[in-house]
PDB file of N, CA and C in Angstrom:
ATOM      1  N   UNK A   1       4.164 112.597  42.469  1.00  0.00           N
ATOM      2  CA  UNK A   1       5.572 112.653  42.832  1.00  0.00           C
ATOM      3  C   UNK A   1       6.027 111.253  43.267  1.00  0.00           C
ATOM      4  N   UNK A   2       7.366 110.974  42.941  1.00  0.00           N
ATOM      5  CA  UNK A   2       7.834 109.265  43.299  1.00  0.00           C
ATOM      6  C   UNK A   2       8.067 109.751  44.822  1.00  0.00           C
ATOM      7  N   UNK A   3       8.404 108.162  45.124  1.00  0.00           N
ATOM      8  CA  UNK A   3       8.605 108.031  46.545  1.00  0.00           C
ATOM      9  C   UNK A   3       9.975 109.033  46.515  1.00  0.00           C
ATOM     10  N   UNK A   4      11.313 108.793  45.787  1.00  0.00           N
ATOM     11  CA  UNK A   4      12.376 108.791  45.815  1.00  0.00           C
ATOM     12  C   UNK A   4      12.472 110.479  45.757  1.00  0.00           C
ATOM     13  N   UNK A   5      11.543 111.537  45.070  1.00  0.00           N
ATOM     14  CA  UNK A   5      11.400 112.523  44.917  1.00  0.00           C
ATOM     15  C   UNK A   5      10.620 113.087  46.440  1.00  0.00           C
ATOM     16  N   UNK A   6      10.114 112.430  47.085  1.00  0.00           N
ATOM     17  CA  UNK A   6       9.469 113.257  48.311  1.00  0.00           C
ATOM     18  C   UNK A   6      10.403 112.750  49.031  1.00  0.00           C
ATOM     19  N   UNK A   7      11.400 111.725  49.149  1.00  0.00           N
ATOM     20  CA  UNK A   7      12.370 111.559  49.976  1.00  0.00           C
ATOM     21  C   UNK A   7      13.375 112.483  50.153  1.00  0.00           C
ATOM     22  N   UNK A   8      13.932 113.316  48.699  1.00  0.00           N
ATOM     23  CA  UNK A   8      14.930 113.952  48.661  1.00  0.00           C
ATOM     24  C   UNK A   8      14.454 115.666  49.081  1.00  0.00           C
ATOM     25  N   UNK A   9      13.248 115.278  48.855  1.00  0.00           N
ATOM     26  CA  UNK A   9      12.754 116.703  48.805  1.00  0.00           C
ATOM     27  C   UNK A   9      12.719 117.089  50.342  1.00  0.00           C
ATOM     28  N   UNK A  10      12.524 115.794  51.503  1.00  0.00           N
ATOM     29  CA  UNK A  10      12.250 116.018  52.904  1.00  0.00           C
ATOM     30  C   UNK A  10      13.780 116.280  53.480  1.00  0.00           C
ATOM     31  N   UNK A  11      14.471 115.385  52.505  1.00  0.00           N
ATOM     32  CA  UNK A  11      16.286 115.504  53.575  1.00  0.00           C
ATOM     33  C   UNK A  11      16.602 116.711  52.831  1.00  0.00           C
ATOM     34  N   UNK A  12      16.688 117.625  52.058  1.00  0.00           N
ATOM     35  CA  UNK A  12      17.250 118.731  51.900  1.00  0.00           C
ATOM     36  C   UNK A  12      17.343 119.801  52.747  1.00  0.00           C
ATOM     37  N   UNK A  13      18.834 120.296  53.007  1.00  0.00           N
ATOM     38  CA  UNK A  13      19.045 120.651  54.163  1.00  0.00           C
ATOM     39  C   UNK A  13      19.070 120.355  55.457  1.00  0.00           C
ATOM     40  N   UNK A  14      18.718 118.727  56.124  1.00  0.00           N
ATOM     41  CA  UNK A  14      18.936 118.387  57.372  1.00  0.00           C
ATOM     42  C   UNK A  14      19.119 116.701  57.567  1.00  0.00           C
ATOM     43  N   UNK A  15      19.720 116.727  58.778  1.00  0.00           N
ATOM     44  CA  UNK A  15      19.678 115.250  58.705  1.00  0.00           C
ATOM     45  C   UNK A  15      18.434 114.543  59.566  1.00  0.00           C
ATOM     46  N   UNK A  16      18.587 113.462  58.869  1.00  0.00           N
ATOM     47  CA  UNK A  16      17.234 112.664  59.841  1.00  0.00           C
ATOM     48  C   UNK A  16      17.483 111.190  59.799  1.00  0.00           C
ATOM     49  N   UNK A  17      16.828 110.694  60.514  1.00  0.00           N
ATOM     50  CA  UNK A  17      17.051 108.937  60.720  1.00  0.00           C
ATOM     51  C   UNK A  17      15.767 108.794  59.667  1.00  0.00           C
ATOM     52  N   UNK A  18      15.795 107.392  58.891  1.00  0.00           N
ATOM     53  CA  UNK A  18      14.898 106.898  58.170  1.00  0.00           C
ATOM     54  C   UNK A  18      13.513 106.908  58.850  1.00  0.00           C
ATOM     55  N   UNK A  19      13.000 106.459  60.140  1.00  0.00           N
ATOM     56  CA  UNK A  19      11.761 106.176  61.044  1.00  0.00           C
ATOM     57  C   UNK A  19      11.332 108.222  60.663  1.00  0.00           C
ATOM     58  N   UNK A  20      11.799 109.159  60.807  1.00  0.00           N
ATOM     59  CA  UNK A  20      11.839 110.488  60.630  1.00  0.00           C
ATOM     60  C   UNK A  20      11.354 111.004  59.199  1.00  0.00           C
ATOM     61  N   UNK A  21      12.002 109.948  58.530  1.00  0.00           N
ATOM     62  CA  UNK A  21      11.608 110.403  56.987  1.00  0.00           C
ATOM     63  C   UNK A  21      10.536 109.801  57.012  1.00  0.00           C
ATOM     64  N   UNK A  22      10.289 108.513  57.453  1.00  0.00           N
ATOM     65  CA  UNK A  22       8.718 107.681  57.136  1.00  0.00           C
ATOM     66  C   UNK A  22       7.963 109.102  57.839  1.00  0.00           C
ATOM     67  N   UNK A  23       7.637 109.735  58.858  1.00  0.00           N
ATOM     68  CA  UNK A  23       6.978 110.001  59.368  1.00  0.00           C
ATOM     69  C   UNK A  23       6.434 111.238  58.560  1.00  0.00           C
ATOM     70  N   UNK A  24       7.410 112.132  58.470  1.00  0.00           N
ATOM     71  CA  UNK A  24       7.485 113.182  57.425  1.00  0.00           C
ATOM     72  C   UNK A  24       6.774 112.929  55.973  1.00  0.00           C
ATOM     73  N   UNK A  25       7.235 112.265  55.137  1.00  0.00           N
ATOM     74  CA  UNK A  25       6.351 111.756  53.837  1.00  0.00           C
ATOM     75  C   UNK A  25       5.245 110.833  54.276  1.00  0.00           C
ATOM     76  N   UNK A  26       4.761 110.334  55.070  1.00  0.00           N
ATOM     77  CA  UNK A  26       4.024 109.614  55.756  1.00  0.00           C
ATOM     78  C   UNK A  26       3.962 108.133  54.817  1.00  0.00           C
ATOM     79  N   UNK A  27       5.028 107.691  54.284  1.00  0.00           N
ATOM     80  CA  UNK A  27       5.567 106.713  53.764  1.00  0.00           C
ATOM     81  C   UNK A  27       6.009 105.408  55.422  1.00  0.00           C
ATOM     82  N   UNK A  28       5.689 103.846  53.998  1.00  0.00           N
ATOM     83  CA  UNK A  28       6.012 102.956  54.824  1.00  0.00           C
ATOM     84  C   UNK A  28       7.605 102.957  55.455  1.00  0.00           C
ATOM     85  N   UNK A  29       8.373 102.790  56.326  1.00  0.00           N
ATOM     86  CA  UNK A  29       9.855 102.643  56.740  1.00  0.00           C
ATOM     87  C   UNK A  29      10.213 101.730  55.960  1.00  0.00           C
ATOM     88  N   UNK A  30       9.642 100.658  55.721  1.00  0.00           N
ATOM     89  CA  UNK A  30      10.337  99.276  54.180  1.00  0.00           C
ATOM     90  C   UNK A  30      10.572 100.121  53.244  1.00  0.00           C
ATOM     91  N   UNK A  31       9.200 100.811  53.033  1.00  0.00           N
ATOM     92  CA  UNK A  31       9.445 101.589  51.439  1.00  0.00           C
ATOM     93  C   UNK A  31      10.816 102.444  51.558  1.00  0.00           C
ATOM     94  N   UNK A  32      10.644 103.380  52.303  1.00  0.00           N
ATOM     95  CA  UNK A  32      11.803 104.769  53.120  1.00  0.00           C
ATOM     96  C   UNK A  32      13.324 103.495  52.829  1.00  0.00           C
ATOM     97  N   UNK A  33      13.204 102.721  53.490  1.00  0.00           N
ATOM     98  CA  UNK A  33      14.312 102.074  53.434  1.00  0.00           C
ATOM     99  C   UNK A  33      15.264 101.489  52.267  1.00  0.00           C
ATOM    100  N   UNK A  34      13.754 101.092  51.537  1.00  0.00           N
ATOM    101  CA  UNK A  34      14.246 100.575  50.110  1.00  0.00           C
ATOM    102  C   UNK A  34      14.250 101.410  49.426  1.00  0.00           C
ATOM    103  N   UNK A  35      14.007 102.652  49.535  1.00  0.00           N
ATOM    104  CA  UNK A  35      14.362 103.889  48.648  1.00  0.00           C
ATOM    105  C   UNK A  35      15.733 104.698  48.826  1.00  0.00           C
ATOM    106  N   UNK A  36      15.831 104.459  50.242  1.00  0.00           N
ATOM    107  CA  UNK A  36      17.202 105.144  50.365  1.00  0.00           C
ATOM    108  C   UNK A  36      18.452 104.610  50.004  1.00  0.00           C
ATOM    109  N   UNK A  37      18.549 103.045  50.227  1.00  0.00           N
ATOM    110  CA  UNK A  37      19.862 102.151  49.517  1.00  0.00           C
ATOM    111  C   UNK A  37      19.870 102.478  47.826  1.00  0.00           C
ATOM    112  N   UNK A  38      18.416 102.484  46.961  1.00  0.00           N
ATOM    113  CA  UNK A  38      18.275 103.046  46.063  1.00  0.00           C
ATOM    114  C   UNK A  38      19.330 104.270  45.749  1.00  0.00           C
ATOM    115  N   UNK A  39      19.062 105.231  46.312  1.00  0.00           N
ATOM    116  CA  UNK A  39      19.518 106.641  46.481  1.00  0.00           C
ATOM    117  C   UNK A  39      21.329 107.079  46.932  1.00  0.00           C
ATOM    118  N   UNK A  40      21.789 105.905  47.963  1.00  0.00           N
ATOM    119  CA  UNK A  40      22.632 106.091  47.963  1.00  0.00           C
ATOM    120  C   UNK A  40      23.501 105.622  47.241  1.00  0.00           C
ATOM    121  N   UNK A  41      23.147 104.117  46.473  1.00  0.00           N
ATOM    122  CA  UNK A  41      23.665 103.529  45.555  1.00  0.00           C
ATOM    123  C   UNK A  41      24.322 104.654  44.207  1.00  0.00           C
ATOM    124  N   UNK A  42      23.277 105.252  44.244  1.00  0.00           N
ATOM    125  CA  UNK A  42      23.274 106.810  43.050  1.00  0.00           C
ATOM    126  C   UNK A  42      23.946 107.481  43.720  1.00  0.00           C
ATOM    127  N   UNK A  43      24.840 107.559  45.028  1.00  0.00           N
ATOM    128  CA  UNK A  43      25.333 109.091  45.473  1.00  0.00           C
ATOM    129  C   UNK A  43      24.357 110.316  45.737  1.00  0.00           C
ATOM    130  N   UNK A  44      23.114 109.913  45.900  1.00  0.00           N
ATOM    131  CA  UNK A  44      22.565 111.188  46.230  1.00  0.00           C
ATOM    132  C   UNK A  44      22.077 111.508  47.355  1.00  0.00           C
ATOM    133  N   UNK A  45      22.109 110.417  48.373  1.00  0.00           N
ATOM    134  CA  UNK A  45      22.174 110.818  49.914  1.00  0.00           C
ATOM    135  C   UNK A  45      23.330 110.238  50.356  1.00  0.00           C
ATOM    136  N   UNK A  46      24.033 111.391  51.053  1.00  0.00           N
ATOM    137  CA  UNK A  46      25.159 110.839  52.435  1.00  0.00           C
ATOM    138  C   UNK A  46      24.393 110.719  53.884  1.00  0.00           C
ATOM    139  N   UNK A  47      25.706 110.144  54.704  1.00  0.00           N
ATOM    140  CA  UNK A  47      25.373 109.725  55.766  1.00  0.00           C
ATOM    141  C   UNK A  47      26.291 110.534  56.893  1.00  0.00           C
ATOM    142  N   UNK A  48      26.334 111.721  56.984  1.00  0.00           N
ATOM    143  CA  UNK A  48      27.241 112.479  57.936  1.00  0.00           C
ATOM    144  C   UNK A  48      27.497 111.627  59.253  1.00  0.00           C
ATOM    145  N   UNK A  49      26.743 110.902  59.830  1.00  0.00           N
ATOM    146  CA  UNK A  49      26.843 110.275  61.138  1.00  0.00           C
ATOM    147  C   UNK A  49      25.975 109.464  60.949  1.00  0.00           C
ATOM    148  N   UNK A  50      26.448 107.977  61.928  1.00  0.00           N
ATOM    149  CA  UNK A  50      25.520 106.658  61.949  1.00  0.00           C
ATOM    150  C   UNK A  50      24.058 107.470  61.986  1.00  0.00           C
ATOM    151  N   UNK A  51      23.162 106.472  61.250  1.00  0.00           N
ATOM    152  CA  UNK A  51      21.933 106.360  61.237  1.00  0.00           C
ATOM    153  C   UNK A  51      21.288 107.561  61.005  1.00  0.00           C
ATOM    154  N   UNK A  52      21.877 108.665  60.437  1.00  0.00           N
ATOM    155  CA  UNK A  52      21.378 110.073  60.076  1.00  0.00           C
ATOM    156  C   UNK A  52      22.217 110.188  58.211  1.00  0.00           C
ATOM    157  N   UNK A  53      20.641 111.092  57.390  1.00  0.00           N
ATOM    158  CA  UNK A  53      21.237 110.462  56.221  1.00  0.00           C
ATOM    159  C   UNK A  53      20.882 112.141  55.256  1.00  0.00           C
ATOM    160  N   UNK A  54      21.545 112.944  55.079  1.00  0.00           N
ATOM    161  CA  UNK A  54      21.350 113.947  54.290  1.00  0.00           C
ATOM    162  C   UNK A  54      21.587 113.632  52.520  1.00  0.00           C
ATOM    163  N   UNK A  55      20.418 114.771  51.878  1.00  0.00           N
ATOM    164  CA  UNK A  55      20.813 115.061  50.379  1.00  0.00           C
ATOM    165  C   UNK A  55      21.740 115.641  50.175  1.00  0.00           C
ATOM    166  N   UNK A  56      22.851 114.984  49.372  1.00  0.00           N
ATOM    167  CA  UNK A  56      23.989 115.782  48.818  1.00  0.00           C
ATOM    168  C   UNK A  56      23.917 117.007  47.851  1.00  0.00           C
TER     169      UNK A  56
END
């Protein structure tokens, strides 16, 4: 599974801060990070509130 696929697969249904997602996929926070600008670039994660980032 890609990084970008266990990312989306962890925010579905809730929000979380990136340090939350590293912990969860037990992924680096660089990686988490550089996957999510990835992701939102695509529209497929929002950001309901600072620093919390749900799958659309």
């Amino acid at each position: 599974m890609e990084n970008r696929d266990l990312i989306l697969k962890v925010l579905k249904g809730k929000e979380m801060k990136a340090g939350e997602i590293a912990e969860q996929t037990g992924l680096d926070k660089k990686v988490v990070d550089k996957e999510m600008n990835a992701l939102k670039n695509e529209n497929l994660i929002i950001s309901p509130k600072r620093c919390y980032w749900t799958a659309k």
